[in-house]
N, C-alpha and C. Protein backbone atom coordinates (compact mmCIF):
# COMPACT_ATOMS: atom_id res chain seq x y z
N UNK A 1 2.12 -16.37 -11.58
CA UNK A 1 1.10 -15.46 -12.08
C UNK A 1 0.79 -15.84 -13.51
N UNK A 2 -0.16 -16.04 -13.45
CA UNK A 2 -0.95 -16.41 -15.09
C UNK A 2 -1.69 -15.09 -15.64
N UNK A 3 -1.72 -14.36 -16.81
CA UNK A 3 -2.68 -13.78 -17.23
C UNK A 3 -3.54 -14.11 -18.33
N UNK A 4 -4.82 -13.57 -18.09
CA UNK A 4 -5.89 -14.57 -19.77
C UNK A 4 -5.97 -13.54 -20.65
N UNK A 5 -6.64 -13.65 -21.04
CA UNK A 5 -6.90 -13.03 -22.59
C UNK A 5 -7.36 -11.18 -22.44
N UNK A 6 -8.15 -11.42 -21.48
CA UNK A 6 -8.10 -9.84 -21.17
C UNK A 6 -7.44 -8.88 -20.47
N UNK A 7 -6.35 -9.40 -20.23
CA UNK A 7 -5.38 -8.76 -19.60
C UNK A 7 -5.09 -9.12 -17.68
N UNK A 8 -6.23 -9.97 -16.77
CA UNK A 8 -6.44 -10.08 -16.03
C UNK A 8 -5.43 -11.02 -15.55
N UNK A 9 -5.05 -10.89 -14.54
CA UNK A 9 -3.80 -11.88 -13.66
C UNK A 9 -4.53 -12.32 -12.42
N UNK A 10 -4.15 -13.94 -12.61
CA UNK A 10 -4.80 -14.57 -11.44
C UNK A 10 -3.32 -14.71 -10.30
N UNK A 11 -3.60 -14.93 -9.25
CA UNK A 11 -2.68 -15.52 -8.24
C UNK A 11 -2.49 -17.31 -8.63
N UNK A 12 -1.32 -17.95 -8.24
CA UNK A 12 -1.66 -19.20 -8.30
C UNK A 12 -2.57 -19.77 -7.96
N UNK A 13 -2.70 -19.78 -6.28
CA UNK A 13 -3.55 -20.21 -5.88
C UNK A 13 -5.29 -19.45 -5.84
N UNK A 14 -5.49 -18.65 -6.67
CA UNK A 14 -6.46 -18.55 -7.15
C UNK A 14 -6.72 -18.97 -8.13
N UNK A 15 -5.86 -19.52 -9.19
CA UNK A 15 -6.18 -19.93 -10.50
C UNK A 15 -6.42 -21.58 -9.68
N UNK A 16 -5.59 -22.09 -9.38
CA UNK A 16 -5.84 -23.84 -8.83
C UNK A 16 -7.22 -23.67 -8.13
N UNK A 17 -7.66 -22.47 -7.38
CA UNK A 17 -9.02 -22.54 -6.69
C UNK A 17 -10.03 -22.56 -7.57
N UNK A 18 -9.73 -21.91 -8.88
CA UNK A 18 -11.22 -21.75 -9.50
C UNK A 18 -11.33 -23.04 -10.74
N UNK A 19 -9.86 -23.45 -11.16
CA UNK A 19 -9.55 -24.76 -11.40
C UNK A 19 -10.56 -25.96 -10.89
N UNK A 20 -10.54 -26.07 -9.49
CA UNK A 20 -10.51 -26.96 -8.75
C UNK A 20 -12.05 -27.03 -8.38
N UNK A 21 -12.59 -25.79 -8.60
CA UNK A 21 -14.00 -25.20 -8.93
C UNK A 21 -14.24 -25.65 -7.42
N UNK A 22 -13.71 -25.36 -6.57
CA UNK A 22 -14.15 -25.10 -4.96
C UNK A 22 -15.49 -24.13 -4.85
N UNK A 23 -16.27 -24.76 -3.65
CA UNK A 23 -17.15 -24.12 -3.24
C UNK A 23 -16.98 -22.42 -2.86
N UNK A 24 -16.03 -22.30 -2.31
CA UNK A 24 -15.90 -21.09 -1.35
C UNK A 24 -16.27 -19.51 -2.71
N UNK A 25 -17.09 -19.06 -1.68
CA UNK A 25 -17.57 -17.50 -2.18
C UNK A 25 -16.42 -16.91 -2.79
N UNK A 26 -16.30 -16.14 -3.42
CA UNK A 26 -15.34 -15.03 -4.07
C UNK A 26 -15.46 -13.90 -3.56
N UNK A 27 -14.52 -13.30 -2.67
CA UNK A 27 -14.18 -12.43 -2.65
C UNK A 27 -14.41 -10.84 -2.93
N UNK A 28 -14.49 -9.97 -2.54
CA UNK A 28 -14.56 -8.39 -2.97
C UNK A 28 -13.40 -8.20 -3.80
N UNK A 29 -13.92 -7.40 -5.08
CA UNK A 29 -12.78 -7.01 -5.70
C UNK A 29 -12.62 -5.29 -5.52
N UNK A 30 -11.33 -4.95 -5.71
CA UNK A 30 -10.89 -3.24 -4.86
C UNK A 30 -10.42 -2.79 -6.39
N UNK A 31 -10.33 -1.68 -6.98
CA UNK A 31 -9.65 -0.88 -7.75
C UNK A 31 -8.20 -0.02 -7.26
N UNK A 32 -7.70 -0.15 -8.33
CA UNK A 32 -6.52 0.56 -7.95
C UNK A 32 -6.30 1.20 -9.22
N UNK A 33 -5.95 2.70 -9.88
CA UNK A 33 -5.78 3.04 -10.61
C UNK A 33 -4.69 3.69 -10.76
N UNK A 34 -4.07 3.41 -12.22
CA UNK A 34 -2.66 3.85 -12.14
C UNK A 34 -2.45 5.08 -13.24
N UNK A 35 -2.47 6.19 -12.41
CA UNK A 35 -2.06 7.04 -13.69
C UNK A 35 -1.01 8.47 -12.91
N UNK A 36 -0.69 8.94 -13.99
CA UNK A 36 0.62 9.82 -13.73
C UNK A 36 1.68 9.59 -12.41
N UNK A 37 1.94 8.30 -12.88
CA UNK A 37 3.41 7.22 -12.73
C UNK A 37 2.97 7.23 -10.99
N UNK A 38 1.64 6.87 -10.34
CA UNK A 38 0.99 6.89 -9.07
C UNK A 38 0.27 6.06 -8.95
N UNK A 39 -0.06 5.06 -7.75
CA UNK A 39 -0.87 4.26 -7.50
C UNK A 39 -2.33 4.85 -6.97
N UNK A 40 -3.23 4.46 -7.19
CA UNK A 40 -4.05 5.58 -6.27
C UNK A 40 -5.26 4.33 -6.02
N UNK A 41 -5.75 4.15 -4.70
CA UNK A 41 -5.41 4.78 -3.83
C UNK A 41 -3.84 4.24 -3.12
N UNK A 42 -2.80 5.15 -2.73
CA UNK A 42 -1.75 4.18 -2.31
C UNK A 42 -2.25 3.33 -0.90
N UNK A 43 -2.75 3.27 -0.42
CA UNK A 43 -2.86 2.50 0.66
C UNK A 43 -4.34 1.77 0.52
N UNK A 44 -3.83 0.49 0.62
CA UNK A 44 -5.65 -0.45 0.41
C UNK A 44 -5.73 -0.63 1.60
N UNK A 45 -6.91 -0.96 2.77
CA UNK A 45 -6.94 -2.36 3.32
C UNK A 45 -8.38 -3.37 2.44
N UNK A 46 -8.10 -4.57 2.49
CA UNK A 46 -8.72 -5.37 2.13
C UNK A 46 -8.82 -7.06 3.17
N UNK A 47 -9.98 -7.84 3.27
CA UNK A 47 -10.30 -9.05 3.81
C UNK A 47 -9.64 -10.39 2.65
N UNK A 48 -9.60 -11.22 3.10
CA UNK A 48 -8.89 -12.45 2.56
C UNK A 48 -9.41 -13.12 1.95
N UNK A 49 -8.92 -13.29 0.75
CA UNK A 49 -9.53 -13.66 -0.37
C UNK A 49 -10.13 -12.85 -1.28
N UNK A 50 -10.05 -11.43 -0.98
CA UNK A 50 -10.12 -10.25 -2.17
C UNK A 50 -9.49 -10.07 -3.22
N UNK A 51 -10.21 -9.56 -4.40
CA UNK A 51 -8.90 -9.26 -5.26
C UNK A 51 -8.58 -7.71 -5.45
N UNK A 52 -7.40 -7.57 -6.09
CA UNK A 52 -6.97 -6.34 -6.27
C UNK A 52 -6.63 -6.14 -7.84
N UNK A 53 -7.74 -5.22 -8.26
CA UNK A 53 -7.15 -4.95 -9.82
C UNK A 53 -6.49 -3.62 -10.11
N UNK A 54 -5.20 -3.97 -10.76
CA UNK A 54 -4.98 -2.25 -11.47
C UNK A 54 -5.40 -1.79 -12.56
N UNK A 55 -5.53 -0.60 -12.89
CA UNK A 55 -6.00 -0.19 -14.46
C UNK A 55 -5.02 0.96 -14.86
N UNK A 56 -4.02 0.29 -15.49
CA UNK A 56 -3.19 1.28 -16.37
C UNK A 56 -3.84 2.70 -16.76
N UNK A 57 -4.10 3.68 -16.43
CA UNK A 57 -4.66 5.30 -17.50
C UNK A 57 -3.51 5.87 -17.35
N UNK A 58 -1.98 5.50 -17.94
CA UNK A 58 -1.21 6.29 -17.91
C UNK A 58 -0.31 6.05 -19.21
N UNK A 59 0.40 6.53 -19.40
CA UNK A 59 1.00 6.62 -20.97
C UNK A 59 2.10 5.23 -21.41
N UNK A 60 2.61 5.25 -20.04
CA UNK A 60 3.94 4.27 -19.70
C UNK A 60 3.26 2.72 -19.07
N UNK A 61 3.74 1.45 -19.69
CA UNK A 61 3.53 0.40 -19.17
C UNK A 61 4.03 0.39 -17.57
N UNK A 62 3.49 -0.18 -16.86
CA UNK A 62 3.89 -0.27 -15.43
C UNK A 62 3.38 -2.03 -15.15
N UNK A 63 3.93 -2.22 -13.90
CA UNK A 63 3.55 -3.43 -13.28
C UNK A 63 3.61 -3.27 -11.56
N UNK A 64 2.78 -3.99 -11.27
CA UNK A 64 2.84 -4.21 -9.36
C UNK A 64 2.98 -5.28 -9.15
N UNK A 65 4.26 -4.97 -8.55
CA UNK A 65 5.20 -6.15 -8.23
C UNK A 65 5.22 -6.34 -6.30
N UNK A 66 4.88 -6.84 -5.49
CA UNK A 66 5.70 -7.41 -4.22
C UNK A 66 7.25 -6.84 -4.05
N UNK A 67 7.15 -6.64 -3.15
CA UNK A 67 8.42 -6.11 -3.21
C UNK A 67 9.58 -7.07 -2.10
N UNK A 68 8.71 -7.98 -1.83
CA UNK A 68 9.30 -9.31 -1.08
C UNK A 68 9.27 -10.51 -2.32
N UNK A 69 9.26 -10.22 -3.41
CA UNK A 69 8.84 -11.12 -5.01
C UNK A 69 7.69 -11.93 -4.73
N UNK A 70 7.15 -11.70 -4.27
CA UNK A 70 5.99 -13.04 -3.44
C UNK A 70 4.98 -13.28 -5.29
N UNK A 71 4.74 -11.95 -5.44
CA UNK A 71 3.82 -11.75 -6.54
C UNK A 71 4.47 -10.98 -7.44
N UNK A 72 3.59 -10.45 -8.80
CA UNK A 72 3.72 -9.34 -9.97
C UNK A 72 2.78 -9.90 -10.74
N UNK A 73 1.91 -8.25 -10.95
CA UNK A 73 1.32 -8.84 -11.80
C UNK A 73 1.72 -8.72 -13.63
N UNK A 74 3.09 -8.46 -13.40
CA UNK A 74 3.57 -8.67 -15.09
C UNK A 74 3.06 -7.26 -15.77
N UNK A 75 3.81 -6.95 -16.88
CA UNK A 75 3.41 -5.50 -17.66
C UNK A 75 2.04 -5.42 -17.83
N UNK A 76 1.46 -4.19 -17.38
CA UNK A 76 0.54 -3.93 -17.30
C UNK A 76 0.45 -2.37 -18.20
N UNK A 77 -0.20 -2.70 -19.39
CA UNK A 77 0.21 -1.81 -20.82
C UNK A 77 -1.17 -0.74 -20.47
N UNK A 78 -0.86 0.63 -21.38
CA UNK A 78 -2.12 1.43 -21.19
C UNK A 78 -3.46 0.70 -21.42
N UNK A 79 -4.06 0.66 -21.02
CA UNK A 79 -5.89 0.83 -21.05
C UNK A 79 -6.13 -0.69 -20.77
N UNK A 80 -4.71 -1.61 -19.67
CA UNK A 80 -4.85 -2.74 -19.72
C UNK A 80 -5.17 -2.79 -18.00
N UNK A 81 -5.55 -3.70 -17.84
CA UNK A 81 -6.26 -4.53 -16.21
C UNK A 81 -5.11 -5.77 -15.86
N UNK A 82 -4.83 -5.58 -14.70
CA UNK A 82 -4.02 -7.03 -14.20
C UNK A 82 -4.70 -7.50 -12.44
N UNK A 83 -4.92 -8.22 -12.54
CA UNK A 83 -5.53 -8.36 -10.79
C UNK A 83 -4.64 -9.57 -10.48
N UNK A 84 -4.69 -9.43 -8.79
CA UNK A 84 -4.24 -10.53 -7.88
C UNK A 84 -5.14 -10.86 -6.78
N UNK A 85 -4.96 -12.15 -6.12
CA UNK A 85 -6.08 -12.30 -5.21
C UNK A 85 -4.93 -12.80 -4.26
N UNK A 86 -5.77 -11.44 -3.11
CA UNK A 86 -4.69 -11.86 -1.89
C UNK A 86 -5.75 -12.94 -0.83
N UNK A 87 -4.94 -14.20 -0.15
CA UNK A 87 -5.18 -15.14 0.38
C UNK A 87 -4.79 -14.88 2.27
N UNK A 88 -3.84 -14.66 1.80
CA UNK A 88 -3.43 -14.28 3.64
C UNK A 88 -3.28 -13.05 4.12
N UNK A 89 -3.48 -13.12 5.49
CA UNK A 89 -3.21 -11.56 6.40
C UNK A 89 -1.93 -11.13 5.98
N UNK A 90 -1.62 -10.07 6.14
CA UNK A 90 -0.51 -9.75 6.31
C UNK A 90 -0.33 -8.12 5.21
N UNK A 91 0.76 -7.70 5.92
CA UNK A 91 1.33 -6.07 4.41
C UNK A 91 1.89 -6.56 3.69
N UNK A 92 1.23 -5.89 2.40
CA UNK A 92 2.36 -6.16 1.52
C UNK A 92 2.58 -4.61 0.60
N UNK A 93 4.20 -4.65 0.85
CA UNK A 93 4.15 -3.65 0.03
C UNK A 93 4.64 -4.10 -1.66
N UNK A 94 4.26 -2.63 -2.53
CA UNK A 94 4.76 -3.00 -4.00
C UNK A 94 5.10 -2.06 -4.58
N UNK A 95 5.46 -2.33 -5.91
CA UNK A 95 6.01 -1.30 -6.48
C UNK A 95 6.00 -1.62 -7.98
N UNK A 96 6.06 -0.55 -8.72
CA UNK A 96 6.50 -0.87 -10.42
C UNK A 96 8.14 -1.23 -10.33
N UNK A 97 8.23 -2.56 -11.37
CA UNK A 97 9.26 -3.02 -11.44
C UNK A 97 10.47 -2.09 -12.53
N UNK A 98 9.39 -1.46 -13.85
CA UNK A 98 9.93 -0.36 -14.51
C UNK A 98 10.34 1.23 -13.84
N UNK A 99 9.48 1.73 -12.80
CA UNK A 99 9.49 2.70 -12.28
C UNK A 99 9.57 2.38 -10.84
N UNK A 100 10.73 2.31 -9.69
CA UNK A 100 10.69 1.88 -8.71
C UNK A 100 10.07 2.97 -7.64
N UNK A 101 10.41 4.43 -8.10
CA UNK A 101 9.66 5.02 -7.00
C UNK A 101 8.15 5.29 -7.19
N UNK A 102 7.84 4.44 -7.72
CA UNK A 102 6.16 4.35 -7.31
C UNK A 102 6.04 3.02 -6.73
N UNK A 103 5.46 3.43 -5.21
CA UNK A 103 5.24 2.96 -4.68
C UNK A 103 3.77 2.80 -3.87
N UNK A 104 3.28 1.50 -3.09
CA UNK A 104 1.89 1.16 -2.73
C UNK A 104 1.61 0.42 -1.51
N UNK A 105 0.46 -0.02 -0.76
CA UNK A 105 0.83 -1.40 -0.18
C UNK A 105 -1.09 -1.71 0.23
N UNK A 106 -0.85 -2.60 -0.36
CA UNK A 106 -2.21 -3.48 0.37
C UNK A 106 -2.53 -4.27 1.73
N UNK A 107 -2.84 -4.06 2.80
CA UNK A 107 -3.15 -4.74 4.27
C UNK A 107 -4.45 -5.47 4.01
N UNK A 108 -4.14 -6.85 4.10
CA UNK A 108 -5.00 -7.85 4.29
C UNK A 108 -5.47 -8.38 5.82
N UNK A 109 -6.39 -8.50 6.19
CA UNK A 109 -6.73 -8.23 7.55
C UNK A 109 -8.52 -8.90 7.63
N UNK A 110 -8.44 -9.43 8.48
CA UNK A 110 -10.14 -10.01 9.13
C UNK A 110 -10.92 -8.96 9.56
């Protein structure tokens, strides 16, 4: 996980994709907002190759982490943005690595 200057986190293989300046369309991007130590909405579904951004509105740094380590998108400070771009089908669940019982999960699906 890489993040740039505005707080935004790429996936690897989204950063090597846009690197690599491939043809392929981009994706829908989904919101996820994080405030009073809650994911909301907790349950995404999303198509492949979407991204998923969080937006900190809560007092406490948090992060969304995989909870299989696959991903994280690293501290994610008040009034800050971190996104990931999911590539394959499949659940994934997550969680803050600071606060474990908040919990989430995104379904990637055709």
């Amino acid at each position: 996980m890489r993040l740039n200057r505005r707080g935004f986190g790429l996936s690897l293989t989204a950063a090597a994709m846009l690197q690599a300046g491939q043809g392929r369309a981009a994706g829908a991007e989904h919101a996820v907002t994080i405030r009073r130590f809650t994911f909301s909405p907790a349950e995404l579904v999303i198509r492949p190759g979407d991204r998923v951004v969080w937006e900190n509105r809560d007092s406490a740094p948090h992060t969304a982490t995989g909870r299989d380590g696959g991903w994280d998108t690293g501290e994610i400070v008040k009034g800050a943005q971190a996104g990931v771009v999911f590539e394959r089908e499949g659940r994934f669940e997550y969680l803050c690595a600071y606060h474990p019982h908040m919990t989430a999960v995104v379904t990637v699906r055709r």
